[in-house]
PDB file of N, CA and C in Angstrom:
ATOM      1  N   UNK A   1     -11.569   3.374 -12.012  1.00  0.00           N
ATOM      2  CA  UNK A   1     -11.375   4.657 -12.675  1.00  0.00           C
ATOM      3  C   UNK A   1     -10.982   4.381 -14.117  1.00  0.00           C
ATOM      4  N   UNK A   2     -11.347   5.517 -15.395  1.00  0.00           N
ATOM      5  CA  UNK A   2     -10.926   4.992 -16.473  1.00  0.00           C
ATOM      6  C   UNK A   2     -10.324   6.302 -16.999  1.00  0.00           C
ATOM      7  N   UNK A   3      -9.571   5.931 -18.044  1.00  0.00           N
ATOM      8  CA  UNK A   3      -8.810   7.525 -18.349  1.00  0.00           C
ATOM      9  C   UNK A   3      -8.899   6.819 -19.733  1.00  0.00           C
ATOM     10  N   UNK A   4      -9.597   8.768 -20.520  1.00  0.00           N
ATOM     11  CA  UNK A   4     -10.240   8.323 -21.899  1.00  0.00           C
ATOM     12  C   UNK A   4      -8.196   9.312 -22.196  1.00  0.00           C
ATOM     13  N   UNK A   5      -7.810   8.551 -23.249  1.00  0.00           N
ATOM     14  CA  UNK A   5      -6.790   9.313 -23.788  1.00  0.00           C
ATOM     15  C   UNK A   5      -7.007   9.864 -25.344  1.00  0.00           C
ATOM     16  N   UNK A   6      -6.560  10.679 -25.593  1.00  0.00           N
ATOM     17  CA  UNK A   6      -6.710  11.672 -26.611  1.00  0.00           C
ATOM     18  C   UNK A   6      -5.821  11.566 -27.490  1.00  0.00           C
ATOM     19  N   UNK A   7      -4.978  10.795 -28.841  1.00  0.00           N
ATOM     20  CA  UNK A   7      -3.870  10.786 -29.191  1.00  0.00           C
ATOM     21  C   UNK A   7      -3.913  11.638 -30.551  1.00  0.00           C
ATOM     22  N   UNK A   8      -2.863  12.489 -30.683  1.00  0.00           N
ATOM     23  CA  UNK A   8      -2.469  13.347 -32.316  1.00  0.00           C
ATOM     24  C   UNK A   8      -1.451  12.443 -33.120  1.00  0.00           C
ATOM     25  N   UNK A   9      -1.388  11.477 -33.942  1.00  0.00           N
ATOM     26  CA  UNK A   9      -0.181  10.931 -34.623  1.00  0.00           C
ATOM     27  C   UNK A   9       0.344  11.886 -35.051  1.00  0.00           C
ATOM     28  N   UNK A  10       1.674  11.943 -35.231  1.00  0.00           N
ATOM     29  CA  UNK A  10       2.455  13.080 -36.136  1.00  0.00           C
ATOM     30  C   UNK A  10       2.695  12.648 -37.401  1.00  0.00           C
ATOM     31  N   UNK A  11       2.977  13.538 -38.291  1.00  0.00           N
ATOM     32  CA  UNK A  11       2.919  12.684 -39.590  1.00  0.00           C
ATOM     33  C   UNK A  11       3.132  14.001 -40.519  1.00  0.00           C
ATOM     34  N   UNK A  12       3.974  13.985 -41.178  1.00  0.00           N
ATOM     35  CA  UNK A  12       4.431  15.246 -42.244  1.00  0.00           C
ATOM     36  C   UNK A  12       3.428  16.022 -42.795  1.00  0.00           C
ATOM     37  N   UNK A  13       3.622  17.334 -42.743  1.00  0.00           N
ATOM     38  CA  UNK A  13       2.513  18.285 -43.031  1.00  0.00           C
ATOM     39  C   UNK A  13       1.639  18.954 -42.118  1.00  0.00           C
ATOM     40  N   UNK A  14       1.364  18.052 -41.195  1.00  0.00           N
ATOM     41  CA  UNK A  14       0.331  18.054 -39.916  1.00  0.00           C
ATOM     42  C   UNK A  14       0.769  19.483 -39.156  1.00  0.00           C
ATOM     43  N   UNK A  15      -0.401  20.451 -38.885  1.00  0.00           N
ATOM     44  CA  UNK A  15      -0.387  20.957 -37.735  1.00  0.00           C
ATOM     45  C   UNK A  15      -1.311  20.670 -36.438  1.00  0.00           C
ATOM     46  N   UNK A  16      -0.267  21.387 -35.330  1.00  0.00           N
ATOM     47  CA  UNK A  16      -1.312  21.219 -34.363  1.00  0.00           C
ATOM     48  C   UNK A  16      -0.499  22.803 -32.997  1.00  0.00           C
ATOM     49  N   UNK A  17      -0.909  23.310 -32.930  1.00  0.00           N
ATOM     50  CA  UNK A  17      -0.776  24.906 -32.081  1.00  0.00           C
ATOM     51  C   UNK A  17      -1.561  24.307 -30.276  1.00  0.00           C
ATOM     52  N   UNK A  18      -0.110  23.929 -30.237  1.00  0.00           N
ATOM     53  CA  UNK A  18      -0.418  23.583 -28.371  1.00  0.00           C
ATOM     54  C   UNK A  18      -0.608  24.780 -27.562  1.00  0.00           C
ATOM     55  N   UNK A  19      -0.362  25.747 -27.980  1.00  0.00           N
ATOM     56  CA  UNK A  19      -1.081  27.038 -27.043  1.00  0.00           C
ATOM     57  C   UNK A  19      -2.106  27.030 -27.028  1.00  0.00           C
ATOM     58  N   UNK A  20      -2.913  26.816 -28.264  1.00  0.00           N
ATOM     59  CA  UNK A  20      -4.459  26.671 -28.040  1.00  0.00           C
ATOM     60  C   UNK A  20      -5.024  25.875 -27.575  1.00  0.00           C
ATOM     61  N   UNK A  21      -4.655  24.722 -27.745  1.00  0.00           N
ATOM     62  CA  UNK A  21      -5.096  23.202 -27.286  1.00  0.00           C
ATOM     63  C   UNK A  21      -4.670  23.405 -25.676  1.00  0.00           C
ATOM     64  N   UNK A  22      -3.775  23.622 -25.717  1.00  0.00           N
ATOM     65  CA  UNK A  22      -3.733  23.829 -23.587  1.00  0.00           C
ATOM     66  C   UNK A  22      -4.346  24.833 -23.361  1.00  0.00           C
ATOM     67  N   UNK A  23      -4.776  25.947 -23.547  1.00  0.00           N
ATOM     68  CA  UNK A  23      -5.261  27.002 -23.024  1.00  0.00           C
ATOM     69  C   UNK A  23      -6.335  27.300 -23.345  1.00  0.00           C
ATOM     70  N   UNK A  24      -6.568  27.075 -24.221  1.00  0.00           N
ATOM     71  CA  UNK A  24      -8.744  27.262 -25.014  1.00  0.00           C
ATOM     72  C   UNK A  24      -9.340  26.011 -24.771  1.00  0.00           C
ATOM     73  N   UNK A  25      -8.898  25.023 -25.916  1.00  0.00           N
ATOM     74  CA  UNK A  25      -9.683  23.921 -26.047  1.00  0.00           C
ATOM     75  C   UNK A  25      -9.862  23.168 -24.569  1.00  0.00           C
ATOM     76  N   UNK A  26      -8.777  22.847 -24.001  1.00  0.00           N
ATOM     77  CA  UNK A  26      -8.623  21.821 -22.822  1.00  0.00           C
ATOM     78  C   UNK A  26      -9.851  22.805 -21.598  1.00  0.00           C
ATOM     79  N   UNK A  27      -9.639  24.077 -21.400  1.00  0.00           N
ATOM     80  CA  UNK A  27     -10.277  25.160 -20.859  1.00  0.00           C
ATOM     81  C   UNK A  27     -11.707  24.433 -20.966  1.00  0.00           C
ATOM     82  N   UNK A  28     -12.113  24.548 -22.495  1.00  0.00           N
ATOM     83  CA  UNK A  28     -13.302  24.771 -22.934  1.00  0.00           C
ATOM     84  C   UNK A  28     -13.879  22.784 -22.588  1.00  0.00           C
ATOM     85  N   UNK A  29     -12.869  22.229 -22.482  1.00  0.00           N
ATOM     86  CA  UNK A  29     -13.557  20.857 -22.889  1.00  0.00           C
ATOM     87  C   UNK A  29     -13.688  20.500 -21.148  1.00  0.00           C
ATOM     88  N   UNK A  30     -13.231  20.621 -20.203  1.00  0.00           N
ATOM     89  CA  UNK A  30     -13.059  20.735 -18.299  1.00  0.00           C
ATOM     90  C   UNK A  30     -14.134  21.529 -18.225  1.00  0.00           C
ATOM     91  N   UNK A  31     -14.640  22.636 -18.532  1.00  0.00           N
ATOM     92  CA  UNK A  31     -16.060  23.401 -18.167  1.00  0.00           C
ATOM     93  C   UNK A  31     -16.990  22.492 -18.715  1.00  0.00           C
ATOM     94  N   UNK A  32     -17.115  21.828 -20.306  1.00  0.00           N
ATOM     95  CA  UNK A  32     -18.006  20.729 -20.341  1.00  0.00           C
ATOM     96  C   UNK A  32     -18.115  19.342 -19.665  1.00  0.00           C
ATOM     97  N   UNK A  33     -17.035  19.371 -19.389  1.00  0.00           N
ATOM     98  CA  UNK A  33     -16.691  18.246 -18.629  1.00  0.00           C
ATOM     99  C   UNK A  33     -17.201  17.814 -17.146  1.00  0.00           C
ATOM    100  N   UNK A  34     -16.684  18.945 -16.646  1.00  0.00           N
ATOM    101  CA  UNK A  34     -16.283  18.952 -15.071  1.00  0.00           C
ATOM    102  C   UNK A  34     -18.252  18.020 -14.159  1.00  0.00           C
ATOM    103  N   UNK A  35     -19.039  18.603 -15.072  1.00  0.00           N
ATOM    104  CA  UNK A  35     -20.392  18.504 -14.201  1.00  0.00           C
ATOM    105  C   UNK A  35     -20.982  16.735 -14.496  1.00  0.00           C
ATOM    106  N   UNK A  36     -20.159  16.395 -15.316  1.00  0.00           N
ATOM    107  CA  UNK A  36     -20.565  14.681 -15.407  1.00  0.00           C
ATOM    108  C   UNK A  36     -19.124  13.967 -14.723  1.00  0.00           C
ATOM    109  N   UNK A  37     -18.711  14.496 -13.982  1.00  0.00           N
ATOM    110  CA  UNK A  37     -17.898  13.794 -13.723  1.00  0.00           C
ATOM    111  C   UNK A  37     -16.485  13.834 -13.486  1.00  0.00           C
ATOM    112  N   UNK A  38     -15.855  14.362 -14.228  1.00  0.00           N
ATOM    113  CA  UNK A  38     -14.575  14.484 -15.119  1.00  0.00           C
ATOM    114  C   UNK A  38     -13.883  15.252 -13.339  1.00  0.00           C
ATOM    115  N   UNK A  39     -12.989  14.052 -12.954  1.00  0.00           N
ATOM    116  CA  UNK A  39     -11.405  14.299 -11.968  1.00  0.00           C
ATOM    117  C   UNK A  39     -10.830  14.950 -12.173  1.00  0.00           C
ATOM    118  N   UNK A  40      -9.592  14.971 -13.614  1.00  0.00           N
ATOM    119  CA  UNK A  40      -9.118  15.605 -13.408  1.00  0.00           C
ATOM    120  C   UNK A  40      -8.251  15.594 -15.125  1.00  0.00           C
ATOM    121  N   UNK A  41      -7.342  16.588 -15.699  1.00  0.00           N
ATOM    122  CA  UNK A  41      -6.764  16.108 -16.976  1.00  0.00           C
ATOM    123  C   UNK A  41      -5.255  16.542 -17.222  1.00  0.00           C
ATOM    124  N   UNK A  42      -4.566  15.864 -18.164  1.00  0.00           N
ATOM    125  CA  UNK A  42      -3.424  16.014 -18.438  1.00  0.00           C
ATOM    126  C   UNK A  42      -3.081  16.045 -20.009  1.00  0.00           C
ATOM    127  N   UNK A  43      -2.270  17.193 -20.278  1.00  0.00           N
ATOM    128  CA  UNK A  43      -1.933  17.455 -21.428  1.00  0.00           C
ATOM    129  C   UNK A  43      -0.578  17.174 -21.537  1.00  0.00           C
ATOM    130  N   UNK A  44       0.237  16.517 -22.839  1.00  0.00           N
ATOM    131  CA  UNK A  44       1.282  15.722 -22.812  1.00  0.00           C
ATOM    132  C   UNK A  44       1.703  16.236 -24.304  1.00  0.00           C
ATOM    133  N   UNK A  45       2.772  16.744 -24.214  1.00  0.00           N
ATOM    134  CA  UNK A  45       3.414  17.414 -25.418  1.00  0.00           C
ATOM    135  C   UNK A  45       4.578  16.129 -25.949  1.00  0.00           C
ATOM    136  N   UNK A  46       4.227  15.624 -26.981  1.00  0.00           N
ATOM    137  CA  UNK A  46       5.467  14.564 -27.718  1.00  0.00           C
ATOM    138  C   UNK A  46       6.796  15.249 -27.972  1.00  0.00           C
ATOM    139  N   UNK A  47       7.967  14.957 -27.345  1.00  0.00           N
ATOM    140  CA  UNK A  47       9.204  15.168 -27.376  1.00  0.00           C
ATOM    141  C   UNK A  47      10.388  14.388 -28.541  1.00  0.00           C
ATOM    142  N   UNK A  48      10.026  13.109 -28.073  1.00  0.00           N
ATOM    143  CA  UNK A  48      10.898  12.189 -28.777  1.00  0.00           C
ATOM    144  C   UNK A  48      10.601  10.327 -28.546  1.00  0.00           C
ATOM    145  N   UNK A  49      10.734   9.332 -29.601  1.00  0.00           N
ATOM    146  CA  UNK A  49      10.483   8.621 -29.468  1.00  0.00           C
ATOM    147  C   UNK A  49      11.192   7.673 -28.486  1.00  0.00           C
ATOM    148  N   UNK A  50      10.752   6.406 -28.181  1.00  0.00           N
ATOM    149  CA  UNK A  50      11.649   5.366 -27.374  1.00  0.00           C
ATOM    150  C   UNK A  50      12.890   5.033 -27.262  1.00  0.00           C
ATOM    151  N   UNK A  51      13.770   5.527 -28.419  1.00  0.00           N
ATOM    152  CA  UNK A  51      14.966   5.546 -28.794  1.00  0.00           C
ATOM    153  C   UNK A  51      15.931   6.527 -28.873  1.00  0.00           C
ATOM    154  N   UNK A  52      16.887   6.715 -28.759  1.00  0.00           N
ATOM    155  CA  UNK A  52      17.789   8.325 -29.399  1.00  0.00           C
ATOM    156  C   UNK A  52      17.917   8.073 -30.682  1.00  0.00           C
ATOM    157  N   UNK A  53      17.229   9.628 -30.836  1.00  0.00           N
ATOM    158  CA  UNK A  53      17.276  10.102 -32.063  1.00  0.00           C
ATOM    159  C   UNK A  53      15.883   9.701 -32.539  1.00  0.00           C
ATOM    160  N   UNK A  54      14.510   9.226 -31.774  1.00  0.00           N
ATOM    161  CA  UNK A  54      13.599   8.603 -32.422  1.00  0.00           C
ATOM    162  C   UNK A  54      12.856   9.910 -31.961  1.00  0.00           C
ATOM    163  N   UNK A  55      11.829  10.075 -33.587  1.00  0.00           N
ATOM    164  CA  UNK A  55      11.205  11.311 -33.506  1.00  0.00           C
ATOM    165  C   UNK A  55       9.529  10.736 -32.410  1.00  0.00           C
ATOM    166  N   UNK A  56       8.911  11.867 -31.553  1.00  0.00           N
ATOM    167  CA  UNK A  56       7.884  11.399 -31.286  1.00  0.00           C
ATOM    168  C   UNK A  56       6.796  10.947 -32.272  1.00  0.00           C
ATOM    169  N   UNK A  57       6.025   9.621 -31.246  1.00  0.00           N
ATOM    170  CA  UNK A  57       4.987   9.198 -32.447  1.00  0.00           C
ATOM    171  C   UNK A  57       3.869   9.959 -32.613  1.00  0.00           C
ATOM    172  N   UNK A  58       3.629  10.925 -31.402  1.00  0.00           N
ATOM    173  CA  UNK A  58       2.391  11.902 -31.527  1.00  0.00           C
ATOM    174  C   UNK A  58       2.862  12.911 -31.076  1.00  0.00           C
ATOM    175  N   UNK A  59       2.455  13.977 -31.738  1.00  0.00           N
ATOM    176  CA  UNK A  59       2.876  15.452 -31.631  1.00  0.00           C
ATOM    177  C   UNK A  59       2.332  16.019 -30.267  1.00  0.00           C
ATOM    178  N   UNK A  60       1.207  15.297 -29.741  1.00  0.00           N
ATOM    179  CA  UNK A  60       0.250  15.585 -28.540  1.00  0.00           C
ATOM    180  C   UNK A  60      -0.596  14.204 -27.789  1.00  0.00           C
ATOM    181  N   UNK A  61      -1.090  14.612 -26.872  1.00  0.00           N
ATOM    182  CA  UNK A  61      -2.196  13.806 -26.115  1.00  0.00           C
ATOM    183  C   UNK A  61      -2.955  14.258 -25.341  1.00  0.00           C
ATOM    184  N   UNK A  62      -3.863  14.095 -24.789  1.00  0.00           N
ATOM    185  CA  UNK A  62      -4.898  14.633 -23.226  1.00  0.00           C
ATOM    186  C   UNK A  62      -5.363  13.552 -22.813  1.00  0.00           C
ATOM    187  N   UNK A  63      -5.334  13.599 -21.259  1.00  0.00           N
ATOM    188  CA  UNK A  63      -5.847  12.477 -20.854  1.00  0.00           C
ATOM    189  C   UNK A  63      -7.159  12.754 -19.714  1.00  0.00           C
ATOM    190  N   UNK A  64      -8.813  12.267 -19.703  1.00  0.00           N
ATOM    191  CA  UNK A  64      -9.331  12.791 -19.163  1.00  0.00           C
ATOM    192  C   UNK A  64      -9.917  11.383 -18.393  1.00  0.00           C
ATOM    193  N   UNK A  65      -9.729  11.758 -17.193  1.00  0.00           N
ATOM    194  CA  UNK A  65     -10.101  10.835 -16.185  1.00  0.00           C
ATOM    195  C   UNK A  65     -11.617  10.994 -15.130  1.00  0.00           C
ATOM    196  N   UNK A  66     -11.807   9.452 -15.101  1.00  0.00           N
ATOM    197  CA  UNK A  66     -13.728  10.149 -14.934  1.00  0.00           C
ATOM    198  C   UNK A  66     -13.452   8.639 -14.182  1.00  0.00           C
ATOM    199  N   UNK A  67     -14.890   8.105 -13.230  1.00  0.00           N
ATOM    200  CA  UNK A  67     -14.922   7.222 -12.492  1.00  0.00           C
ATOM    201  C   UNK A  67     -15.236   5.805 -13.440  1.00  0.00           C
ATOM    202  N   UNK A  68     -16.296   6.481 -14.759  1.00  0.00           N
ATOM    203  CA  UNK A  68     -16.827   5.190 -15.059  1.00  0.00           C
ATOM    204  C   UNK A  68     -17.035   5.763 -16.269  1.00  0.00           C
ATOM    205  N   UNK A  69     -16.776   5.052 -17.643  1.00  0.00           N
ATOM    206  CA  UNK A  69     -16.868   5.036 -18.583  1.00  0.00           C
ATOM    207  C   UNK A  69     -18.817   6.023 -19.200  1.00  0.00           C
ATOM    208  N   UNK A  70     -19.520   5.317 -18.336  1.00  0.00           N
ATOM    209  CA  UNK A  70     -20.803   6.204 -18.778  1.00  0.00           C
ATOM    210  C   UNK A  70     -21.055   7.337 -18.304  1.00  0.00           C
ATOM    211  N   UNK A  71     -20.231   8.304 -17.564  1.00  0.00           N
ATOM    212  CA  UNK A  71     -19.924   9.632 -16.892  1.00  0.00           C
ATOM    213  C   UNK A  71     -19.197  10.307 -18.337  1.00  0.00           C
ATOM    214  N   UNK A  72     -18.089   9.584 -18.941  1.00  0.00           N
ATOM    215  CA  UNK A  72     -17.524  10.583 -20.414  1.00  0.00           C
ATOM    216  C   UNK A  72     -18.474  10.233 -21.133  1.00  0.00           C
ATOM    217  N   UNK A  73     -19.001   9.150 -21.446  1.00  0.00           N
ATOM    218  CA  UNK A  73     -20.133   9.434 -22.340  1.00  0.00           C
ATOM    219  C   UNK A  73     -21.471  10.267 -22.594  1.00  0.00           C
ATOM    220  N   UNK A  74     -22.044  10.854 -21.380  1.00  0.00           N
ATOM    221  CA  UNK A  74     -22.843  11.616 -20.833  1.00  0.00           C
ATOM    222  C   UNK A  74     -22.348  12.770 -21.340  1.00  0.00           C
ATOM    223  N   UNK A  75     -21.076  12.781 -20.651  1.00  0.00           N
ATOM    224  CA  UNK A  75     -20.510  14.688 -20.852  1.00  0.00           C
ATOM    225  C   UNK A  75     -20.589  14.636 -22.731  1.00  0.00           C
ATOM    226  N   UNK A  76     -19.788  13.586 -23.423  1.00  0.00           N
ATOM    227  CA  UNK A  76     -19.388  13.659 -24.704  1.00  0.00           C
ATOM    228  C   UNK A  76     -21.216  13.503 -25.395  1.00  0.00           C
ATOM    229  N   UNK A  77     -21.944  13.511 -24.528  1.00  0.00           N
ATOM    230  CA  UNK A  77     -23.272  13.232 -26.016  1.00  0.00           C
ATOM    231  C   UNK A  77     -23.886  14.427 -25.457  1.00  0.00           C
ATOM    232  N   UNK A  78     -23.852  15.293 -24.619  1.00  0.00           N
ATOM    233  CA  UNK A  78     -24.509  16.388 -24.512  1.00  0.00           C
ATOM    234  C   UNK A  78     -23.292  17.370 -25.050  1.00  0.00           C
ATOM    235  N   UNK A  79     -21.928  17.921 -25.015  1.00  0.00           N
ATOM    236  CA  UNK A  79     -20.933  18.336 -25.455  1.00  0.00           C
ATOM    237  C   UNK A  79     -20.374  18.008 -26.732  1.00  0.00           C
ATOM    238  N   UNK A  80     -20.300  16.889 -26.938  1.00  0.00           N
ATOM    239  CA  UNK A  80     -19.144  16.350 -27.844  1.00  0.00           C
ATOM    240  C   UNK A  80     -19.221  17.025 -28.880  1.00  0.00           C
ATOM    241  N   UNK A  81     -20.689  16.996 -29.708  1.00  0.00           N
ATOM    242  CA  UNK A  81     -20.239  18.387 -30.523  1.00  0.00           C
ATOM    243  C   UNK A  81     -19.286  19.739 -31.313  1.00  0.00           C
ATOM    244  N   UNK A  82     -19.978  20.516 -29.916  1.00  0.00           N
ATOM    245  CA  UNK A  82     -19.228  21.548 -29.490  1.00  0.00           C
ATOM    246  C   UNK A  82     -17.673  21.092 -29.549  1.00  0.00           C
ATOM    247  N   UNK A  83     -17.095  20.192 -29.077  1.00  0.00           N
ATOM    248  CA  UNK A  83     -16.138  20.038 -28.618  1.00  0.00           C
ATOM    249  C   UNK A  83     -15.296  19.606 -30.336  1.00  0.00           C
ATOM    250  N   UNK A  84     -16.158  18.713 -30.663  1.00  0.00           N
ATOM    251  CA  UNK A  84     -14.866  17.934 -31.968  1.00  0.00           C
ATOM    252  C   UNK A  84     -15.110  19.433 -33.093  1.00  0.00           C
ATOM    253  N   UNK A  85     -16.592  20.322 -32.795  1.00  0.00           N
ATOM    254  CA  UNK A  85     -16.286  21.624 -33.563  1.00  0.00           C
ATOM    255  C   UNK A  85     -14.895  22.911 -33.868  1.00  0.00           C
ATOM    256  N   UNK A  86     -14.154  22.275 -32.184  1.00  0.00           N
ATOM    257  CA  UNK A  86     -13.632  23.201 -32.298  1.00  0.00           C
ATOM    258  C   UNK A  86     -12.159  22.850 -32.987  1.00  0.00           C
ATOM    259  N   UNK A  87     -11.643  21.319 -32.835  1.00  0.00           N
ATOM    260  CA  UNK A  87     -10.470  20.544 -33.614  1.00  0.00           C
ATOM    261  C   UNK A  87      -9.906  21.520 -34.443  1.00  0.00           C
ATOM    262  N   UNK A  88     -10.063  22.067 -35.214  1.00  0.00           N
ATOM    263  CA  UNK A  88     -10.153  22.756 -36.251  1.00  0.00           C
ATOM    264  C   UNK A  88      -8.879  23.555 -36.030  1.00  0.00           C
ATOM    265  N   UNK A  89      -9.624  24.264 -34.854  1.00  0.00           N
ATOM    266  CA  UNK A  89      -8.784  25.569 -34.111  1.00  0.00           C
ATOM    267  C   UNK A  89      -7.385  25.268 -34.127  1.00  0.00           C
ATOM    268  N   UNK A  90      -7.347  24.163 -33.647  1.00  0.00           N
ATOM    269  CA  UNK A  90      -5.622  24.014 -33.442  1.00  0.00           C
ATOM    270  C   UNK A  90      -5.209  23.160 -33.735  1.00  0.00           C
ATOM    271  N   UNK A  91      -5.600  22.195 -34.893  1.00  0.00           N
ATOM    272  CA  UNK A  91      -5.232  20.969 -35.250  1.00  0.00           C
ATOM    273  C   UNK A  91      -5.435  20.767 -37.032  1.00  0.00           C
ATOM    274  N   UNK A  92      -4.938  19.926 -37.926  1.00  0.00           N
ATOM    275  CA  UNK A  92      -5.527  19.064 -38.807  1.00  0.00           C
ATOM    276  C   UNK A  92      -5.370  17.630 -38.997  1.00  0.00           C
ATOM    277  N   UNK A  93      -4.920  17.457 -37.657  1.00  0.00           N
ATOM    278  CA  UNK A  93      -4.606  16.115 -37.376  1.00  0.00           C
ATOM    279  C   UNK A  93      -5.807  15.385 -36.897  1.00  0.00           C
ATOM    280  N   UNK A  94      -6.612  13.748 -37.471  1.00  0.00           N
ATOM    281  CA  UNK A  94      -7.710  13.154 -36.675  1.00  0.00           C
ATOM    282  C   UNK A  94      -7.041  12.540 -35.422  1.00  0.00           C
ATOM    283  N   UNK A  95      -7.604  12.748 -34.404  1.00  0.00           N
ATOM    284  CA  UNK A  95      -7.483  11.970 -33.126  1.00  0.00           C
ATOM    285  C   UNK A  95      -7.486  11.066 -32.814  1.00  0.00           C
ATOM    286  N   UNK A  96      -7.035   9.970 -31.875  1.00  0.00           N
ATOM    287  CA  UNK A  96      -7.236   8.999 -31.884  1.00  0.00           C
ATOM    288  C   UNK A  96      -8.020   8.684 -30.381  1.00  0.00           C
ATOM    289  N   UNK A  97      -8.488   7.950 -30.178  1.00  0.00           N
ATOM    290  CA  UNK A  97      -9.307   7.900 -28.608  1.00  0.00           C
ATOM    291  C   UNK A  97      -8.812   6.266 -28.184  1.00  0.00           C
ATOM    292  N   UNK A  98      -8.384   6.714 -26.972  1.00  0.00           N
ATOM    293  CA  UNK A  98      -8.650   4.949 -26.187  1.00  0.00           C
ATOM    294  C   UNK A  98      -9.214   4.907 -25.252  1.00  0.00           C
ATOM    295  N   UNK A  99     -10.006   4.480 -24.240  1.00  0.00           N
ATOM    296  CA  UNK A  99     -10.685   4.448 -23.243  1.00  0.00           C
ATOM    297  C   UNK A  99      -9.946   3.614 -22.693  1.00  0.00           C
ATOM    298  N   UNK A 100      -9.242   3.476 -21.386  1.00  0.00           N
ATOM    299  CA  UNK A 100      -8.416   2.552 -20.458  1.00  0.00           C
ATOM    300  C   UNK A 100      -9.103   2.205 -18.978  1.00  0.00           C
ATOM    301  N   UNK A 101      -9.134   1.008 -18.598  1.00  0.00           N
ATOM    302  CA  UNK A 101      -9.202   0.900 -17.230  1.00  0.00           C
ATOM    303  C   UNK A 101      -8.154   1.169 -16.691  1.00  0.00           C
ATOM    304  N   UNK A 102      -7.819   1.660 -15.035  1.00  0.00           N
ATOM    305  CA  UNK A 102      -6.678   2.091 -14.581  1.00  0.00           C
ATOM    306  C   UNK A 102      -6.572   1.090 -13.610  1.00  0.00           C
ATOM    307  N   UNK A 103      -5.424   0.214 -13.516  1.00  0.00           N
ATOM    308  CA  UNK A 103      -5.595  -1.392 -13.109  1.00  0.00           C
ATOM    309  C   UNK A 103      -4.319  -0.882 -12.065  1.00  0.00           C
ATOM    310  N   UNK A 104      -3.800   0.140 -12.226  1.00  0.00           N
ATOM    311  CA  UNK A 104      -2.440   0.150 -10.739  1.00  0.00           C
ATOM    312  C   UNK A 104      -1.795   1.709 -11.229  1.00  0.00           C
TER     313      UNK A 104
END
């Protein structure tokens, strides 16, 4: 199984409107999603860093989990588009992507 993660760095100035991003975008990106594949997803709101008193390093994340790396790629080259069109909406932050194997 691989889980593609979604990262927002935080960084002064930056917005990003998690009502939309959980409730539209994530909405909108699981309906493109769901038919290549896509298990299941998790949205992760940054609180605070590793330390007390340490600010979080990303304001956000999503994590979308699929069996095999060429199942998100499928969904993301017929979608992806659509999808990085909508960033906009609730963000001016660039994303960061990691693709992970899930080893335990």
């Amino acid at each position: 199984m691989i889980r593609v993660s979604v990262l927002y760095p935080a960084s002064e100035g930056k917005k990003f409107d998690v009502d939309y991003y959980k409730n539209k975008h994530m909405k909108l990106a699981t309906e493109r999603l769901k038919p290549f594949g896509l298990i299941r997803t998790e949205v992760d709101k940054g609180v605070a860093g590793g330390t007390p008193g340490a600010a979080a390093p990303y304001v956000a994340a999503c994590h979308f989990y699929f069996n095999a790396i060429a199942d998100f790629q499928k969904g993301m080259g017929t979608h992806g588009k659509e999808l990085i069109a909508d960033i906009p909406n609730y963000t001016n932050i660039q994303p960061q992507i990691q693709i992970s194997e899930i080893i335990g």
